[in-house]
Protein backbone atom coordinates (compact mmCIF):
# COMPACT_ATOMS: atom_id res chain seq x y z
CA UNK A 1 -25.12 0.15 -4.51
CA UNK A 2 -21.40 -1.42 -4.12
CA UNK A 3 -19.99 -2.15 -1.05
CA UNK A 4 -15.83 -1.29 -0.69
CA UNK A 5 -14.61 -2.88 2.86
CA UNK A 6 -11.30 -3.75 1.28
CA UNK A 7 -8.23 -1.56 3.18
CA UNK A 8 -5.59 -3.24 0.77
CA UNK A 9 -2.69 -3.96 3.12
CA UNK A 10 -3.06 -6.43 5.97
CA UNK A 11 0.50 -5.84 7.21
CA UNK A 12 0.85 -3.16 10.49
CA UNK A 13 1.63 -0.39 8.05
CA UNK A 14 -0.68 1.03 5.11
CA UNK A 15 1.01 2.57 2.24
CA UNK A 16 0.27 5.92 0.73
CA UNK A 17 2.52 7.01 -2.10
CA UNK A 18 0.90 10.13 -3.36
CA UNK A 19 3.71 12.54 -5.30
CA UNK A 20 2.62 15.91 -4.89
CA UNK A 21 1.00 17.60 -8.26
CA UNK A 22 0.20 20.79 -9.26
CA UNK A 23 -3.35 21.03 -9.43
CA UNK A 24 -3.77 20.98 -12.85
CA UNK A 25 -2.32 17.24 -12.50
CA UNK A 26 -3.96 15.64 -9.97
CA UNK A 27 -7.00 14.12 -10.50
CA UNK A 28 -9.95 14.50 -7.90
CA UNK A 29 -13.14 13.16 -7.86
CA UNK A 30 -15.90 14.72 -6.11
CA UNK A 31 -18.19 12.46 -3.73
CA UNK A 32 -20.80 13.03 -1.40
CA UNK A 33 -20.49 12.12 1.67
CA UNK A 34 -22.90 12.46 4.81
CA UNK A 35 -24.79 14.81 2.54
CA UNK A 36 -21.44 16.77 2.30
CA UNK A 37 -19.34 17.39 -1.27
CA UNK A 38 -15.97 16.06 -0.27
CA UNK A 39 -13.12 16.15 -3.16
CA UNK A 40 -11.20 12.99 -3.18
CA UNK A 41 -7.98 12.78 -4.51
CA UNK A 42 -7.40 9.86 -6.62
CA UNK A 43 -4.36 8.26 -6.34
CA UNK A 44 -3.46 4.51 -7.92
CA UNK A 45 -0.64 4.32 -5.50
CA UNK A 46 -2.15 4.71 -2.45
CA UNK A 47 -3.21 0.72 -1.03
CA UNK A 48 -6.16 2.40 1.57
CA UNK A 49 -8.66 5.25 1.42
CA UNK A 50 -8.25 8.18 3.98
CA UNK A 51 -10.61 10.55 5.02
CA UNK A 52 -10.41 13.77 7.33
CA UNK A 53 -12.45 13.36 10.81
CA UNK A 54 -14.40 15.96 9.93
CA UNK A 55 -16.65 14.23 7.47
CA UNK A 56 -17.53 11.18 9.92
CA UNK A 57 -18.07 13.31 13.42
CA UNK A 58 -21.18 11.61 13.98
CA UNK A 59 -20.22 7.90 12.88
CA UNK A 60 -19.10 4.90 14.79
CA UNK A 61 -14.99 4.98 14.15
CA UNK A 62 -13.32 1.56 14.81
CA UNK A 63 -10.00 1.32 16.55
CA UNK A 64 -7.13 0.53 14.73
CA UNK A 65 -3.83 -0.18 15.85
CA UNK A 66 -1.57 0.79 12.30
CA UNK A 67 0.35 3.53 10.91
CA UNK A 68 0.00 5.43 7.53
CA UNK A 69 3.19 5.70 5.97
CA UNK A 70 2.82 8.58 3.89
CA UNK A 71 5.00 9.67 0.39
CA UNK A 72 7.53 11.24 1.66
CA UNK A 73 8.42 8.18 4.14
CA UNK A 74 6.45 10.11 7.68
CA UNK A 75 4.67 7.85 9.20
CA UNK A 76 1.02 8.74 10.76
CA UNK A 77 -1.27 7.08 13.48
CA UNK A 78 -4.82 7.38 12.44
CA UNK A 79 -7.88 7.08 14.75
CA UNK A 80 -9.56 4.03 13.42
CA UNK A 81 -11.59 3.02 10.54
CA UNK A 82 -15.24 3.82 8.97
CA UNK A 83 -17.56 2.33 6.48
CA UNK A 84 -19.04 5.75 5.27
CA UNK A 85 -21.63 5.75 2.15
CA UNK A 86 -20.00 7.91 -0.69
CA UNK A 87 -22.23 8.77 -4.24
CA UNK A 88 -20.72 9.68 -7.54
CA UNK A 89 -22.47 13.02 -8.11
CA UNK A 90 -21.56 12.68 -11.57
CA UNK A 91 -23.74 9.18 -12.01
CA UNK A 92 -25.77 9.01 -8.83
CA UNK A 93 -23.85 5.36 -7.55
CA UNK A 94 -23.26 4.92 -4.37
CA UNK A 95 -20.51 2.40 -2.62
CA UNK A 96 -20.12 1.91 1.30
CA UNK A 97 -16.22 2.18 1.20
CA UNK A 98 -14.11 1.52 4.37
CA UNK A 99 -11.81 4.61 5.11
CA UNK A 100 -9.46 5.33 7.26
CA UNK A 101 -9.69 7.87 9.26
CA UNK A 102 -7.21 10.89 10.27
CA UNK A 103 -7.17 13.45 12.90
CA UNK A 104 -7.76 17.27 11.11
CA UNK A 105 -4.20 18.69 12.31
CA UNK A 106 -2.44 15.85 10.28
CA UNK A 107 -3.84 17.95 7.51
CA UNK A 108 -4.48 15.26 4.80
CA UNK A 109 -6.47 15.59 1.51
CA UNK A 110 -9.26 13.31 1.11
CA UNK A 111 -7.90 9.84 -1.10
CA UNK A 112 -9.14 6.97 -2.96
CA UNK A 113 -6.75 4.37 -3.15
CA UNK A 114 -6.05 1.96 -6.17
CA UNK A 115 -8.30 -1.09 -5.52
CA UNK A 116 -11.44 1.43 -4.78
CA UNK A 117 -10.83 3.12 -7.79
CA UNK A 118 -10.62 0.59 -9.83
CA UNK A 119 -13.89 -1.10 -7.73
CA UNK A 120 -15.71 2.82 -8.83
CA UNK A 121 -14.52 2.41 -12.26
CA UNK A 122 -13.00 5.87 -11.48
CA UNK A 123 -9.58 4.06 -12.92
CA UNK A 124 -8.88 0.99 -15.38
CA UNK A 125 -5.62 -0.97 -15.06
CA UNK A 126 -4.67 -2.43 -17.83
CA UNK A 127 -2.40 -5.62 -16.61
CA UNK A 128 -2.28 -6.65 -19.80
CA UNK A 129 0.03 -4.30 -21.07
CA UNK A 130 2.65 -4.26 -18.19
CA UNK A 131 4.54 -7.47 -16.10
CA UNK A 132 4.08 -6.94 -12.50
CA UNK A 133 6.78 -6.37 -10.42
CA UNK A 134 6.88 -5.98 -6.29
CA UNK A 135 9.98 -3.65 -4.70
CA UNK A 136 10.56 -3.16 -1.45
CA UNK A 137 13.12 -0.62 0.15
CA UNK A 138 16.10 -1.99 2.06
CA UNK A 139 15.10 0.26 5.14
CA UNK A 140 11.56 -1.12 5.26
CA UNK A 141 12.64 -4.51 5.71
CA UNK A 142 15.21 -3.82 8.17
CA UNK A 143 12.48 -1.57 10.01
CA UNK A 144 9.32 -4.02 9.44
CA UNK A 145 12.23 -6.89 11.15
CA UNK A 146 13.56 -4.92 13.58
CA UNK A 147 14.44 -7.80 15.94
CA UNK A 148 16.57 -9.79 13.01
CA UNK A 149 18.70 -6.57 12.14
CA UNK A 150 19.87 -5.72 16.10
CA UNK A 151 22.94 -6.13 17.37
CA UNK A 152 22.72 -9.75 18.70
CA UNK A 153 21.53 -11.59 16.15
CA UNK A 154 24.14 -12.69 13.77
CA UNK A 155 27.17 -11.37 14.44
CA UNK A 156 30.08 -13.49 16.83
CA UNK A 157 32.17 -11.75 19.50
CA UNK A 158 36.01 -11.07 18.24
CA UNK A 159 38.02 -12.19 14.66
CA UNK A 160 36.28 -15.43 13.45
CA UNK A 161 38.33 -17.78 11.18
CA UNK A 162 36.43 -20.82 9.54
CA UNK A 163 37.98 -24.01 8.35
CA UNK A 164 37.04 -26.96 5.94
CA UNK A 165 38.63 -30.43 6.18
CA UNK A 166 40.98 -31.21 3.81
CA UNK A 167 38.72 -33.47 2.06
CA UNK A 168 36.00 -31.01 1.32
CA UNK A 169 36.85 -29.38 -2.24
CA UNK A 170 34.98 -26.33 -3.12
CA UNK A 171 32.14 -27.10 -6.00
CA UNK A 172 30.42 -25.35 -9.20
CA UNK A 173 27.26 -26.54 -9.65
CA UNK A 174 25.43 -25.80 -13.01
CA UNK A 175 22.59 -23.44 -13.09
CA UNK A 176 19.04 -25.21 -12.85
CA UNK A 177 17.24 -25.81 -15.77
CA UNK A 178 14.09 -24.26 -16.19
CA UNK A 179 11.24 -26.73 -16.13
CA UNK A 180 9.43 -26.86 -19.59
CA UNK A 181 5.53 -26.57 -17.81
CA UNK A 182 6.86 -22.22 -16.72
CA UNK A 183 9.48 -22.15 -19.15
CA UNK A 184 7.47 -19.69 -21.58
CA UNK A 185 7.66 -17.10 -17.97
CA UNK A 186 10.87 -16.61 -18.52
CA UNK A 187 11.68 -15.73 -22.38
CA UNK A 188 12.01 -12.12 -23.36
CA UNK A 189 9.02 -10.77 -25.43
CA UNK A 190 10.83 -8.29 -27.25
């Protein structure tokens, strides 16, 4: 048996970017859980697992004070989170994996996110074969920093003019050279 208590974000809101498929594309994996076949979707862009109410009535739900922000940018409060035992019917393994839990009338299929997929073995990432890159939208920064991006911060009240003394001349510095120990980082592999 494998314990999963990982939810993969930390920050105040947990991403899940699930594109909707047909159902001949997505891929679902079916899990018991509470002695009940639940179908999970699994989605490798998704950094938490979510599961329906429904399927944890009966088990101790801790509070939780973040949002869901869902694929198509909504955001959703869920009611807490659960460690819930879930077996592979296809090889009898079974993993105690932290979900989080959502209230029925949001509606929301049953997901495995990346990290407990990869954790099942449901999914292999191959890192190897890719160079990892982070993005971040313009509007979730100015959202996540809400109190740098008002209207105090940063601006100054009527037509601002700045001066230099005459002695200060404007400078072009060269571009840094790369230090030989990280150098190799930075060449094209092409």
């Amino acid at each position: 048996m494998s314990a999963i208590y990982c939810i993969e974000s930390e920050e105040e809101e947990i991403s899940v970017v699930r594109i909707q498929a047909t159902k001949e594309k997505a891929v679902f994996a079916k899990m018991l859980v509470n002695d009940v076949p639940v179908y999970f979707q699994v989605d490798c862009g998704a950094s938490a697992n979510i599961l329906p109410y429904k399927y944890v009535e009966k088990e101790k739900i801790s509070p939780c004070d973040r949002t869901l922000v869902m694929w198509n940018g909504s955001k959703v409060k869920y009611l807490g989170t659960c460690v819930v035992r879930a077996v592979n019917l296809r090889n009898q393994k079974k993993y105690d994996v932290k979900f989080l839990i959502v209230d029925l009338k949001d509606d929301l299929t049953p997901l495995l996110g990346l990290k407990t997929t990869e954790e099942m073995r449901l999914l292999t990432i191959h890192k190897e074969n890719f160079i990892s890159t982070m993005f971040c939208k313009k509007m979730e920064v100015v959202d996540k920093h809400a109190e740098v991006f008002n209207d105090d911060l940063g601006r100054l009240p009527g037509i601002v003019h700045l001066e230099v003394g005459p002695n200060h001349k404007p400078v072009v510095l060269p571009a840094r050279k790369i230090p030989v120990a990280v150098r190799d980082q930075f060449k094209d592999n092409d």
